[in-house]
N, C-alpha and C. Protein backbone atom coordinates (compact mmCIF):
# COMPACT_ATOMS: atom_id res chain seq x y z
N UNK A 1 0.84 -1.18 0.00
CA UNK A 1 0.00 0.00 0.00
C UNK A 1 0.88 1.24 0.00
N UNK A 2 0.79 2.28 -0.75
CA UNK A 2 0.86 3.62 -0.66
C UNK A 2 0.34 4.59 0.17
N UNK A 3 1.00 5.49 0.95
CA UNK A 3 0.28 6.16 2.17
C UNK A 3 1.56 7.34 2.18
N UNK A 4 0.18 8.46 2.36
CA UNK A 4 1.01 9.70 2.27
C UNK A 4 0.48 10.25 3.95
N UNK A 5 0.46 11.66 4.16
CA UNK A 5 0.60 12.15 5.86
C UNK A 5 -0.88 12.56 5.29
N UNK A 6 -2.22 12.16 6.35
CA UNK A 6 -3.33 12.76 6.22
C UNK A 6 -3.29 14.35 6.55
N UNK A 7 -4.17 14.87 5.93
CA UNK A 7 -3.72 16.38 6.51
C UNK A 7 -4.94 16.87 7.21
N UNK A 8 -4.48 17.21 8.61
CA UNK A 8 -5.82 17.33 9.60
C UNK A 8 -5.47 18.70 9.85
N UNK A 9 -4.81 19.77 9.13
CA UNK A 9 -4.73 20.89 9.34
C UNK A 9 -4.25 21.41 10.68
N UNK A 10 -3.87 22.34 11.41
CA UNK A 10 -3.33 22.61 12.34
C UNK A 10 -3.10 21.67 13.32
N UNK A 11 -4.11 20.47 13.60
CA UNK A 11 -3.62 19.19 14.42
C UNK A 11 -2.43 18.85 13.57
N UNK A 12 -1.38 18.48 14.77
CA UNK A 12 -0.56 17.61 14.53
C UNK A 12 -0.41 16.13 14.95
N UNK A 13 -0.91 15.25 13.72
CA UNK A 13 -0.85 14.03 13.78
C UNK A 13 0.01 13.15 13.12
N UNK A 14 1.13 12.86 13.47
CA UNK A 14 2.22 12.08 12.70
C UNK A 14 1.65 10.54 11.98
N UNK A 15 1.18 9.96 12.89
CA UNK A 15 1.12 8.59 12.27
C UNK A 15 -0.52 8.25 11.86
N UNK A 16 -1.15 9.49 11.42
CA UNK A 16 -2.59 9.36 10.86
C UNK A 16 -2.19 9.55 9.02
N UNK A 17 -2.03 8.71 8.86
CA UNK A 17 -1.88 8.16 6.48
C UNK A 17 -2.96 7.74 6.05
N UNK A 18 -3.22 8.33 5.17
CA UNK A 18 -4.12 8.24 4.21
C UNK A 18 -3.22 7.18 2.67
N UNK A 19 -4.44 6.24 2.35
CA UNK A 19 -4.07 5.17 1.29
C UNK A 19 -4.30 6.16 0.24
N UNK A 20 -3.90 6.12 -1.12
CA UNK A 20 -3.57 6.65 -2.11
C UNK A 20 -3.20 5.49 -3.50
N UNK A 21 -3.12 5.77 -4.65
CA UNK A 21 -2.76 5.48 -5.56
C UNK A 21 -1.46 5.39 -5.77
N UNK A 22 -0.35 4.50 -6.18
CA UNK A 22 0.79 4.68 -6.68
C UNK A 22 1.24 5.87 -7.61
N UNK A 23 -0.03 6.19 -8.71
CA UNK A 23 0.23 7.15 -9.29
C UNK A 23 0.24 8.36 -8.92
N UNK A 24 -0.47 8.52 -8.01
CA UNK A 24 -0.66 10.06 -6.77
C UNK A 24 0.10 10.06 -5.89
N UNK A 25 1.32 9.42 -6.06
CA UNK A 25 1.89 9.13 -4.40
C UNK A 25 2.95 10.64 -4.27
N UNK A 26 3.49 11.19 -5.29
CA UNK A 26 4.38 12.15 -5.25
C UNK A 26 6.02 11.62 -5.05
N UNK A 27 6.39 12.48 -3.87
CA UNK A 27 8.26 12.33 -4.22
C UNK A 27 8.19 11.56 -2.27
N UNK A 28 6.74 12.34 -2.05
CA UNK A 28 7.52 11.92 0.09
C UNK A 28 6.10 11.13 0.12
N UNK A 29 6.82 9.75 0.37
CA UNK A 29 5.26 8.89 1.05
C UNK A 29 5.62 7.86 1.66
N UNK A 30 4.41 7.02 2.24
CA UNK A 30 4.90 6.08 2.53
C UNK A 30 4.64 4.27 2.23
N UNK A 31 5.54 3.20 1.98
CA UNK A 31 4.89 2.16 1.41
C UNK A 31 4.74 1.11 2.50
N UNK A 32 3.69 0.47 3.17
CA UNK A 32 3.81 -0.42 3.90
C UNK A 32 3.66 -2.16 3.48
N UNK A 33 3.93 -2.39 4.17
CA UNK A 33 3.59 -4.19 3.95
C UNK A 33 3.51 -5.17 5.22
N UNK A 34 3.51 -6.31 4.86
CA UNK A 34 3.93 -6.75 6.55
C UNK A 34 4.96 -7.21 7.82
N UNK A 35 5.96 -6.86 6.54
CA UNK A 35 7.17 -6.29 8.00
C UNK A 35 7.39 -5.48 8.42
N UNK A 36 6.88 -3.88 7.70
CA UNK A 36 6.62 -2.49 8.33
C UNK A 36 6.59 -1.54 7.16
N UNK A 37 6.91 -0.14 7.94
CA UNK A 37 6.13 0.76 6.79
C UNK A 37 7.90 1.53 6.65
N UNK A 38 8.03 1.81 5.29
CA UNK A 38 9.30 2.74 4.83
C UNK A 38 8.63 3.75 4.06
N UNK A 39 9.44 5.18 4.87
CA UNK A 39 9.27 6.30 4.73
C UNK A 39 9.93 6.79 3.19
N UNK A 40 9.64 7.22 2.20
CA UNK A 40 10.28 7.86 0.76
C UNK A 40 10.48 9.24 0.81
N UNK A 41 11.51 9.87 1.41
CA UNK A 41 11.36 11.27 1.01
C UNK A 41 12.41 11.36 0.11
N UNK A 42 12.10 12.54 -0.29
CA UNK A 42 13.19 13.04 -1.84
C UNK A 42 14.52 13.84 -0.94
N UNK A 43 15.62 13.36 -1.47
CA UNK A 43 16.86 13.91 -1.24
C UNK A 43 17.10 13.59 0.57
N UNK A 44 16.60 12.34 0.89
CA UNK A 44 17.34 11.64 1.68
C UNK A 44 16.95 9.80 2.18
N UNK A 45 17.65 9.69 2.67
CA UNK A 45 17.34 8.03 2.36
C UNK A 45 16.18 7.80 3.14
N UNK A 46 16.05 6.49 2.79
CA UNK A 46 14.47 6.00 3.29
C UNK A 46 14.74 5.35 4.67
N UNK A 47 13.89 5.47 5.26
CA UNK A 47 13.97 4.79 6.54
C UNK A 47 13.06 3.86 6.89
N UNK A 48 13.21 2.38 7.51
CA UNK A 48 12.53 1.72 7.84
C UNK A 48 12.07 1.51 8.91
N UNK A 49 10.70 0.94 8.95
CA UNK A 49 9.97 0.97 10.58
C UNK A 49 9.50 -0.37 10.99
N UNK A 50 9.89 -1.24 11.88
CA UNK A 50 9.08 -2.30 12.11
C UNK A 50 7.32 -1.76 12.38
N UNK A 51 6.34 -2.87 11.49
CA UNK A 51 4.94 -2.36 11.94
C UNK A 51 4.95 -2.73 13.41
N UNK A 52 5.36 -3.54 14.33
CA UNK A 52 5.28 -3.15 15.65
C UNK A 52 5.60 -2.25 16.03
N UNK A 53 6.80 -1.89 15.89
CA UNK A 53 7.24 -0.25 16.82
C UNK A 53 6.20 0.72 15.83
N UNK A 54 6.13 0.76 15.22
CA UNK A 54 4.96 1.83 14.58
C UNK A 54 3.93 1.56 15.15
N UNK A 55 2.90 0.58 15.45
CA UNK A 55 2.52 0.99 16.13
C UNK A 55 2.11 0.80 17.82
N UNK A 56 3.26 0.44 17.94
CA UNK A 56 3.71 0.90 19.54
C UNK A 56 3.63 2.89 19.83
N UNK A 57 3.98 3.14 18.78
CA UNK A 57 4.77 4.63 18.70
C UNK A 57 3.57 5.29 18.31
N UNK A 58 2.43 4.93 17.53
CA UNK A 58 1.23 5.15 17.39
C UNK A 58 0.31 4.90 18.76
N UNK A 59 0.11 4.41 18.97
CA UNK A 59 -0.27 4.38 20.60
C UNK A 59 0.10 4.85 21.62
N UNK A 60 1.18 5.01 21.96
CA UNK A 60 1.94 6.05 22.69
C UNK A 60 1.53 7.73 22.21
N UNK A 61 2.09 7.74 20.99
CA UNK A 61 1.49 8.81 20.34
C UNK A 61 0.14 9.62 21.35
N UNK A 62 -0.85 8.96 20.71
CA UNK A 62 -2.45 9.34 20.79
C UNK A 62 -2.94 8.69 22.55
N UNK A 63 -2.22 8.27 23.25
CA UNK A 63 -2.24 8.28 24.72
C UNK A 63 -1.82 9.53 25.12
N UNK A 64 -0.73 10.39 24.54
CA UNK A 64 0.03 11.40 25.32
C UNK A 64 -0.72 12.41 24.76
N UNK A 65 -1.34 12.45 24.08
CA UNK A 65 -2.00 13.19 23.11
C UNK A 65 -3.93 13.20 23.90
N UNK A 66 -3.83 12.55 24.55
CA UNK A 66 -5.51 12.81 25.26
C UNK A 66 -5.46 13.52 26.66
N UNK A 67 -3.69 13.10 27.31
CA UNK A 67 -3.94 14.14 28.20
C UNK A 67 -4.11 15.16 28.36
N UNK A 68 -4.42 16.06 29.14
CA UNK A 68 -5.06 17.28 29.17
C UNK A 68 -3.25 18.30 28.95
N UNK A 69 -2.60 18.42 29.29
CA UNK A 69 -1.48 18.91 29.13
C UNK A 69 -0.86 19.27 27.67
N UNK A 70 -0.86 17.77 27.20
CA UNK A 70 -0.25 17.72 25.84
C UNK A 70 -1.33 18.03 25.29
N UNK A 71 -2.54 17.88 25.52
CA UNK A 71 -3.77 17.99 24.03
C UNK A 71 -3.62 19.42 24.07
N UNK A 72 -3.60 20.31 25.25
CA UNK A 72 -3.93 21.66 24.98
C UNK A 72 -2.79 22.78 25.36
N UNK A 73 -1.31 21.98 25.12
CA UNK A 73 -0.66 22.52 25.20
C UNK A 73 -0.11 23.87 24.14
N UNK A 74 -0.47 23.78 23.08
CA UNK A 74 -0.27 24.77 21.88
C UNK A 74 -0.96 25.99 22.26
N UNK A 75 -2.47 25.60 22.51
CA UNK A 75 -3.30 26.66 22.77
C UNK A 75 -3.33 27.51 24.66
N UNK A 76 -2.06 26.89 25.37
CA UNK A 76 -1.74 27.43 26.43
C UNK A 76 -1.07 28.00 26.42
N UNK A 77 0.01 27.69 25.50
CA UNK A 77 1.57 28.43 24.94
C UNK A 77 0.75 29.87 24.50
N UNK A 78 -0.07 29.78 23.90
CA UNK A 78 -0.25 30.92 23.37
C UNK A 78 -1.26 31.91 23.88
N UNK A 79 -1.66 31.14 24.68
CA UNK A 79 -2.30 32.57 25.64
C UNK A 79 -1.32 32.72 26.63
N UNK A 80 -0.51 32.09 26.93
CA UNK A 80 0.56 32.43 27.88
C UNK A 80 1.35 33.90 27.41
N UNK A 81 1.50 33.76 25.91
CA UNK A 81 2.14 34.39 25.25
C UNK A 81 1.44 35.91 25.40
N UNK A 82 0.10 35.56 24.40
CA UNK A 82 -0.63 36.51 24.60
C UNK A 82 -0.55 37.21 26.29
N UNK A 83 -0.88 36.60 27.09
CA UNK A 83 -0.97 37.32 28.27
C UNK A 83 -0.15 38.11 28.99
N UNK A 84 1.28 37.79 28.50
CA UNK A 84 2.60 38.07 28.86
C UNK A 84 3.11 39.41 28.40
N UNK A 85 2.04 39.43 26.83
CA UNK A 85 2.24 41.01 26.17
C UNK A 85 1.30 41.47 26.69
N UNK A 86 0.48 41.22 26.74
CA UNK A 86 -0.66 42.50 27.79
C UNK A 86 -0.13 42.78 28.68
N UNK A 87 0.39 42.24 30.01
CA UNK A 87 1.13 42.52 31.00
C UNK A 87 2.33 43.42 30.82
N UNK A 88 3.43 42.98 29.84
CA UNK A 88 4.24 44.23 29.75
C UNK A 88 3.79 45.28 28.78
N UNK A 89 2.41 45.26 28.29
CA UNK A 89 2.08 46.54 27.55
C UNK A 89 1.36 47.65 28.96
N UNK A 90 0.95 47.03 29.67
CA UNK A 90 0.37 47.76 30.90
C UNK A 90 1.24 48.09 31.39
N UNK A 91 2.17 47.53 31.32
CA UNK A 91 3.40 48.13 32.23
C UNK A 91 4.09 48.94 31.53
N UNK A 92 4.05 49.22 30.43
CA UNK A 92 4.97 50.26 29.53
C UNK A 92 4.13 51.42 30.21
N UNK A 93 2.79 51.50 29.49
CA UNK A 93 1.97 52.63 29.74
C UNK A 93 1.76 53.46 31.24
N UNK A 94 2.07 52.25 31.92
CA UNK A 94 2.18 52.81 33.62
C UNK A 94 3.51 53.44 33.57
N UNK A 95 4.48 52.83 33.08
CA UNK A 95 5.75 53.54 33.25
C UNK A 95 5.76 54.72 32.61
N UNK A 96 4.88 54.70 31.15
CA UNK A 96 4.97 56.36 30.57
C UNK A 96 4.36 57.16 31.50
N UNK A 97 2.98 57.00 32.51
CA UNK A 97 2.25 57.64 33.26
C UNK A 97 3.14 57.99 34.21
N UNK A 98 3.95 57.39 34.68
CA UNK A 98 4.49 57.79 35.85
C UNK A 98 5.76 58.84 35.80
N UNK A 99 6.70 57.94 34.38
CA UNK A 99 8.16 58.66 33.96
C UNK A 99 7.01 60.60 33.77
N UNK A 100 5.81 60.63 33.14
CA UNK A 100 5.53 62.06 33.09
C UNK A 100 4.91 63.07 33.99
N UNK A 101 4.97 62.09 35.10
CA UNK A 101 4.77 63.00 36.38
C UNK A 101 6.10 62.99 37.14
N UNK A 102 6.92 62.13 36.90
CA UNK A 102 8.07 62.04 38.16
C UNK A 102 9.03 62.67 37.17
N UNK A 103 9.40 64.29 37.96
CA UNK A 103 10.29 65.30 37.44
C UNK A 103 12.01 65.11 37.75
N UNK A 104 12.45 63.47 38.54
CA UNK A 104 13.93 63.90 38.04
C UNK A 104 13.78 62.26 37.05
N UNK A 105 12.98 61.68 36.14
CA UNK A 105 12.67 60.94 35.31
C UNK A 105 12.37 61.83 33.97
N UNK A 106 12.55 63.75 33.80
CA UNK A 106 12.58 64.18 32.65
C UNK A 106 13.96 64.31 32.41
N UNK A 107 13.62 64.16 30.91
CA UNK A 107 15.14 64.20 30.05
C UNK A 107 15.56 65.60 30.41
N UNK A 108 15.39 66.37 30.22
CA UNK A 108 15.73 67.92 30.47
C UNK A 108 16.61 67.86 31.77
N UNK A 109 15.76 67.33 32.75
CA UNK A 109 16.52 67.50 34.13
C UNK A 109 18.09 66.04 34.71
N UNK A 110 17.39 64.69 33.94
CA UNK A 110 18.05 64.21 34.63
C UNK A 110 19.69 63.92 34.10
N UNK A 111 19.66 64.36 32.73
CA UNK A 111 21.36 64.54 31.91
C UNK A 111 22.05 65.18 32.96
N UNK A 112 21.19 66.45 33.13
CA UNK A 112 22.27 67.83 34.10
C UNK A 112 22.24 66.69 35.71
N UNK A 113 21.93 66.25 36.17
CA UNK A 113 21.74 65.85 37.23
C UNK A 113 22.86 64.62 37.57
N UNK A 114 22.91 63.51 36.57
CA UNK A 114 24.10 63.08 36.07
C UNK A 114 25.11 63.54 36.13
N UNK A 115 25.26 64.63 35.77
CA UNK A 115 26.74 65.03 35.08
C UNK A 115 27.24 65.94 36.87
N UNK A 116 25.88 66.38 37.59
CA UNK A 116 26.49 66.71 38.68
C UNK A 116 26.85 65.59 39.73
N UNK A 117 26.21 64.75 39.61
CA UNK A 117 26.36 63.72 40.71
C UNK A 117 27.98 62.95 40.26
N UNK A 118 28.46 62.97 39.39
CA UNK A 118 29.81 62.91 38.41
C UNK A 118 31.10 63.84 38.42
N UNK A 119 29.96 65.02 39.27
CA UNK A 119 31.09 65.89 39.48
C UNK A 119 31.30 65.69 41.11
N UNK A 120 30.24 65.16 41.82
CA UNK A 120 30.49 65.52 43.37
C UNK A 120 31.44 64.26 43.19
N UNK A 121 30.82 63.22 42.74
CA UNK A 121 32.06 62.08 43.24
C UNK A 121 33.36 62.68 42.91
N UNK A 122 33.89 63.22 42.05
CA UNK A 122 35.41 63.27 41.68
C UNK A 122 35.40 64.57 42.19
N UNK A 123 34.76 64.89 43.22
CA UNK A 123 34.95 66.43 44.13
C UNK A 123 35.30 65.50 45.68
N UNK A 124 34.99 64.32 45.97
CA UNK A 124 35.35 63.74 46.95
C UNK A 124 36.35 62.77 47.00
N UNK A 125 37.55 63.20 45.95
CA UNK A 125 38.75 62.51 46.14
C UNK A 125 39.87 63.25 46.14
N UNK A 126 39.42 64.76 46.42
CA UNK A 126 40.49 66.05 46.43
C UNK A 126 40.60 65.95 47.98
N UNK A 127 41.73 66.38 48.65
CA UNK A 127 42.18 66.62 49.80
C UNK A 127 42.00 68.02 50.02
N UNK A 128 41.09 68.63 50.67
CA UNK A 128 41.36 69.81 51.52
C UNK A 128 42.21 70.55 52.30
N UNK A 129 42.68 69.13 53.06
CA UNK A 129 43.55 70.14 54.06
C UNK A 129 44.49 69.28 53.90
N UNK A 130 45.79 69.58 54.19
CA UNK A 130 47.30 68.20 54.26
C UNK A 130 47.66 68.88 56.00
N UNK A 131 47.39 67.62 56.59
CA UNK A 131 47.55 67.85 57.71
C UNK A 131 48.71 66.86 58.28
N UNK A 132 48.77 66.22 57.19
CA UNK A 132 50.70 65.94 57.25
C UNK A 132 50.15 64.71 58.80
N UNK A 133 50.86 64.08 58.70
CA UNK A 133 51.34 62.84 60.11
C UNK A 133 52.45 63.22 60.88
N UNK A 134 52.06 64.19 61.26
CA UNK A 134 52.96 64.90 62.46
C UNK A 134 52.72 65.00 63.85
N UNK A 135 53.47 64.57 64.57
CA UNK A 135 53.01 64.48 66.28
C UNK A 135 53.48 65.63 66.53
N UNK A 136 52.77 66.04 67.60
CA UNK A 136 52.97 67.51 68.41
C UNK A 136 53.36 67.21 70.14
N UNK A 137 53.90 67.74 70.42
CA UNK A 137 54.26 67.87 72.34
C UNK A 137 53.42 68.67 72.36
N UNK A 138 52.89 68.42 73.79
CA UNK A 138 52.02 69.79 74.27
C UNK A 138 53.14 71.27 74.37
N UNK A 139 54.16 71.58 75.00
CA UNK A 139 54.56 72.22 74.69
C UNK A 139 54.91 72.94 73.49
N UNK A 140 55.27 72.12 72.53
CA UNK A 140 55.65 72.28 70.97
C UNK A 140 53.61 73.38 70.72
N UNK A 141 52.82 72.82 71.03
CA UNK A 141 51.74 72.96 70.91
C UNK A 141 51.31 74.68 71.10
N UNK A 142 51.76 75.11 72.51
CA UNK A 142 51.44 76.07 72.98
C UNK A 142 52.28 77.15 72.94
N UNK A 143 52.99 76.77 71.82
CA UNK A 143 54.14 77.80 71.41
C UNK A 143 53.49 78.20 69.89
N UNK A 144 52.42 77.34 69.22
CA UNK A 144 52.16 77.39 68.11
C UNK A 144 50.88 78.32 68.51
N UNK A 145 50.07 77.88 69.44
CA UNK A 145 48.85 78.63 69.75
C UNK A 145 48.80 79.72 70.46
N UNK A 146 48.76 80.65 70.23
CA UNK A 146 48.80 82.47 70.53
C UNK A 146 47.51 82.71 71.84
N UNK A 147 46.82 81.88 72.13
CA UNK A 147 46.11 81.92 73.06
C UNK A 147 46.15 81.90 74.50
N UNK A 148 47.16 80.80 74.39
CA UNK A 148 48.03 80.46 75.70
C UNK A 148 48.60 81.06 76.75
């Protein structure tokens, strides 16, 4: 028999073939018999399947395929997806609401604000005073201080 991939449209069903004509078969199909089914695709070799493990692998298949997880996993992915952009689209728009009330979040102000906070740091690695590591005697002391 000749058997090509049934086409169930957005389901993905691997081991659901449709019988066909030899003459309709095209370049990718598949031929079975009763030691198993070999795959024909164009521009690579054919591969063979014992009909047991086929359908072992067919059963397995459409078992994993009724649980609730795998059956509706595509259509979770994608509201996941979906939901994930609503969430950071709300959050853009909150952030524009907020960046246009919160005044050191304007461009105008917060460049200059930068560039000062840039200046205090490298204003706090100048030395003021050199007060030198010098010990004093009290006497030495009260010869220096005019008060005394």
């Amino acid at each position: 028999m000749h058997l090509i991939n049934a086409d169930k449209g957005i389901d993905f069903r691997p081991y659901d073939l449709e019988v066909i004509s030899p003459k309709n078969c095209g370049t990718n199909y598949f031929t079975m018999s009763s030691s198993g089914l070999v795959h024909v695709a164009p521009s690579s070799a054919s591969e063979f399947i014992p009909l047991s493990d086929w359908m072992r692998q067919s059963t397995n298949f459409n078992m994993l395929r009724s649980i609730r997880f795998y059956k509706y996993y595509l259509h979770s992915k994608c509201f996941t997806i979906w939901k994930n952009n609503v969430r950071f689209k709300l959050y853009c728009n909150q952030r524009k609401k907020i960046q246009s009330k919160l005044f050191l979040a304007k461009h105008s102000f917060a460049d200059p604000l930068l560039d000062l906070k840039k200046y205090l740091l490298d204003l706090q690695g100048v030395q003021l005073l050199d007060l030198g590591m010098k010990t004093f005697e009290s006497q030495q002391v009260s010869k220096i201080n005019p008060l005394n």
